[in-house]
N, C-alpha and C. Protein backbone atom coordinates (compact mmCIF):
# COMPACT_ATOMS: atom_id res chain seq x y z
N UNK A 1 -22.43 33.19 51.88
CA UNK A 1 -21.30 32.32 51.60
C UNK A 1 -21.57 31.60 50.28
N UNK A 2 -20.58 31.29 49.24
CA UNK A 2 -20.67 30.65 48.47
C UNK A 2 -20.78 29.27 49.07
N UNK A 3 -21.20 28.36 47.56
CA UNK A 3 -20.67 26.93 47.42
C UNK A 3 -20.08 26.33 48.06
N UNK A 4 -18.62 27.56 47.08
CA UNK A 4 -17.26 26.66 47.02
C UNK A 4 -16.98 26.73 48.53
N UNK A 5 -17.31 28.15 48.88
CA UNK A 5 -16.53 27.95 50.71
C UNK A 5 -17.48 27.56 51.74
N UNK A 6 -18.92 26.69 51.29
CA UNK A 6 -19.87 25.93 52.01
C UNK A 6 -19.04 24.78 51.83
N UNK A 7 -18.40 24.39 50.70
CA UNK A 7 -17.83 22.66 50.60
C UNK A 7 -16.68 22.65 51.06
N UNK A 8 -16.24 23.85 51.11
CA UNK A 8 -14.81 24.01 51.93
C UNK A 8 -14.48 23.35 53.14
N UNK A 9 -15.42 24.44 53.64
CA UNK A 9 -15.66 24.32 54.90
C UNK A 9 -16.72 22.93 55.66
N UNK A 10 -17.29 22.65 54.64
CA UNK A 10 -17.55 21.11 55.09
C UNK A 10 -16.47 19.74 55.41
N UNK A 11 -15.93 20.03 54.15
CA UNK A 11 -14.32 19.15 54.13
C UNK A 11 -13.91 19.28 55.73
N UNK A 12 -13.26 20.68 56.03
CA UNK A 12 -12.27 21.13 56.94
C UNK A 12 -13.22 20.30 58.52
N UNK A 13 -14.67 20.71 58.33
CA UNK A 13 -15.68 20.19 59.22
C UNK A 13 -15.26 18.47 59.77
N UNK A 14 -15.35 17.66 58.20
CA UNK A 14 -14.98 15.88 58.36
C UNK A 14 -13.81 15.76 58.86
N UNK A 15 -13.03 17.00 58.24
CA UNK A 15 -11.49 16.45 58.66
C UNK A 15 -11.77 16.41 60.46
N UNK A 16 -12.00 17.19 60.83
CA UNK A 16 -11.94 17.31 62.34
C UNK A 16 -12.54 15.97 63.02
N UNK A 17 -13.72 15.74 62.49
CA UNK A 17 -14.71 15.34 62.86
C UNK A 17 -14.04 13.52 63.02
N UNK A 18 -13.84 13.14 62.01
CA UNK A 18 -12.70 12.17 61.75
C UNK A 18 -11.50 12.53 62.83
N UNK A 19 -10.68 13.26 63.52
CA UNK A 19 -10.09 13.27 64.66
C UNK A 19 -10.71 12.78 65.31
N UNK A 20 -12.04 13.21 65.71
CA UNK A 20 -12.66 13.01 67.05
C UNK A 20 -12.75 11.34 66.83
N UNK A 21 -13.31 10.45 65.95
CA UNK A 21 -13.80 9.27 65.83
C UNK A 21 -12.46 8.67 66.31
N UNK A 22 -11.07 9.09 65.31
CA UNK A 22 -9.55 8.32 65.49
C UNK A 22 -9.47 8.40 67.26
N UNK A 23 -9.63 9.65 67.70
CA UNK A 23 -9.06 9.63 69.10
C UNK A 23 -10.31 8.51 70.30
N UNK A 24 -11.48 8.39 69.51
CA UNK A 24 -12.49 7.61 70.69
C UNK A 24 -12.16 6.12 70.10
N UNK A 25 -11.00 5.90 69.34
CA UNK A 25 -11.20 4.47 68.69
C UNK A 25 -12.17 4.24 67.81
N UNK A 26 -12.80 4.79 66.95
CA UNK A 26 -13.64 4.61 65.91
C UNK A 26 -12.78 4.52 64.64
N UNK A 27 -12.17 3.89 63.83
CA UNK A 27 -11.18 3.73 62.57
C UNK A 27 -12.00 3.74 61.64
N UNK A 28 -13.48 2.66 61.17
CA UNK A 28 -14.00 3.19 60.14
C UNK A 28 -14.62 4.11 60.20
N UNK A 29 -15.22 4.79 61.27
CA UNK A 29 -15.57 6.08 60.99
C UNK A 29 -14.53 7.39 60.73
N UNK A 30 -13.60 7.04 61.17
CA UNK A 30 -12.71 8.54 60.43
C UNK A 30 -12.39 8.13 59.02
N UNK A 31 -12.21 6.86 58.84
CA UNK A 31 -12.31 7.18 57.15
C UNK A 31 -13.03 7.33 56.37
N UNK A 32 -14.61 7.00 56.89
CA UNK A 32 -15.48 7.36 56.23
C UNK A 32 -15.40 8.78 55.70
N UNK A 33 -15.59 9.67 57.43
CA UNK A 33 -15.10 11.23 56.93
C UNK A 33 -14.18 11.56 56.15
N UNK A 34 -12.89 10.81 56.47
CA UNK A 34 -11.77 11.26 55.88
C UNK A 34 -12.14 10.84 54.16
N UNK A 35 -12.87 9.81 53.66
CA UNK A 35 -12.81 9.91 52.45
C UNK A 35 -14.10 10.96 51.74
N UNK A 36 -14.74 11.26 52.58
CA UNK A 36 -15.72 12.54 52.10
C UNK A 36 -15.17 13.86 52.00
N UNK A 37 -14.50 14.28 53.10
CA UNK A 37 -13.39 15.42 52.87
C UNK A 37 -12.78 15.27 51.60
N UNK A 38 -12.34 14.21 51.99
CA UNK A 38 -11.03 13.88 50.15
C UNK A 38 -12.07 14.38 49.04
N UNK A 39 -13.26 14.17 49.09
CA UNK A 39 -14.31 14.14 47.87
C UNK A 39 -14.69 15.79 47.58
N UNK A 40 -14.83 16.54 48.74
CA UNK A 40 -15.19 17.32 48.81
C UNK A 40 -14.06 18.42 48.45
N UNK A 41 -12.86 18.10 48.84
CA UNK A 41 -11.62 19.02 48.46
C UNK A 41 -11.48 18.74 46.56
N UNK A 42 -11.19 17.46 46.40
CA UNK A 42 -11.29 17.55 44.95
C UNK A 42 -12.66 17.90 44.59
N UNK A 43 -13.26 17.81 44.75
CA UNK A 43 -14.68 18.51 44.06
C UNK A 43 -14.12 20.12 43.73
N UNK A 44 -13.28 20.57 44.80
CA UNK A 44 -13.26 22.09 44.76
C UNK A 44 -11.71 22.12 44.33
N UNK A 45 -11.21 21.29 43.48
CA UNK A 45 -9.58 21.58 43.03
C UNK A 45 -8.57 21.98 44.13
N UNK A 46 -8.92 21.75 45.07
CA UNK A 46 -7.88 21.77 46.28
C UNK A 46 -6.73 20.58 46.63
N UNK A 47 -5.48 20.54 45.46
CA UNK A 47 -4.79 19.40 45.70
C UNK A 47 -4.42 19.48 47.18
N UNK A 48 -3.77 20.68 47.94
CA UNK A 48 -3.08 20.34 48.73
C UNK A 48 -3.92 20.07 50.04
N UNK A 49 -5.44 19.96 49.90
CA UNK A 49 -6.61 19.87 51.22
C UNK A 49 -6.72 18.40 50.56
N UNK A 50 -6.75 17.87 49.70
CA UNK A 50 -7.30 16.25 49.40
C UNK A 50 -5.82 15.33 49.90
N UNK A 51 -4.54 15.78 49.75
CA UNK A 51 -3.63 15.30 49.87
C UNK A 51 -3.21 15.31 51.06
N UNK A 52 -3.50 16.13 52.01
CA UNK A 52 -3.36 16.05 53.51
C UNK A 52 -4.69 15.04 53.67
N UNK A 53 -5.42 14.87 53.31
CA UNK A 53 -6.70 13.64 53.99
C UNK A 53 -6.24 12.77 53.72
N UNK A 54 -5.77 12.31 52.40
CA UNK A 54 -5.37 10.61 52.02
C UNK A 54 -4.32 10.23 52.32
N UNK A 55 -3.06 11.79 52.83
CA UNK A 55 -1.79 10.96 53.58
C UNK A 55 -2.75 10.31 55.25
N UNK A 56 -3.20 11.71 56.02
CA UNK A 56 -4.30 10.79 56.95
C UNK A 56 -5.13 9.30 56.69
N UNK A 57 -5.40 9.81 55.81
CA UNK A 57 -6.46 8.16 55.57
C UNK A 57 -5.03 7.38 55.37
N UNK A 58 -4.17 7.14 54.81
CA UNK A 58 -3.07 5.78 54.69
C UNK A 58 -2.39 5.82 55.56
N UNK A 59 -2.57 6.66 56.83
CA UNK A 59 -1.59 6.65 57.96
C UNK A 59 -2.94 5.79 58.83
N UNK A 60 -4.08 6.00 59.09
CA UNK A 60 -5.23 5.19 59.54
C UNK A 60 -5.07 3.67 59.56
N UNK A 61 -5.32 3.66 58.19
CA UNK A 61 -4.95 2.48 57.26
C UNK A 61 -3.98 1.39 57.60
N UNK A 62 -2.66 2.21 58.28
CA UNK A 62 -1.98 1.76 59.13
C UNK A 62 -0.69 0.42 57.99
């Protein structure tokens, strides 16, 4: 596997992972993830994978 689809797939990893925290009541922890995903999708020029996390993260955010 490359890199790019090791960081990919890390992103896609937080995103989830960040569900799990939102659904047990953990809020700063899914944004933590959720803002590492964000990091990790732009790292790899993926507007439309960073832009689905930060509409998530400002829906969190509340």
């Amino acid at each position: 596997m490359t890199a790019e689809g090791a960081d990919l797939q890390l992103a896609d990893a937080l995103e989830q992972r960040a569900e799990g925290h939102r659904l047990a009541g953990h809020p700063a922890e899914a944004a933590e993830d959720l803002r590492a995903a964000a990091a990790r999708y732009e790292k790899q020029e993926d507007a439309v994978g960073a832009e689905r996390v930060r509409e998530r993260l400002a829906a969190l955010a509340g």
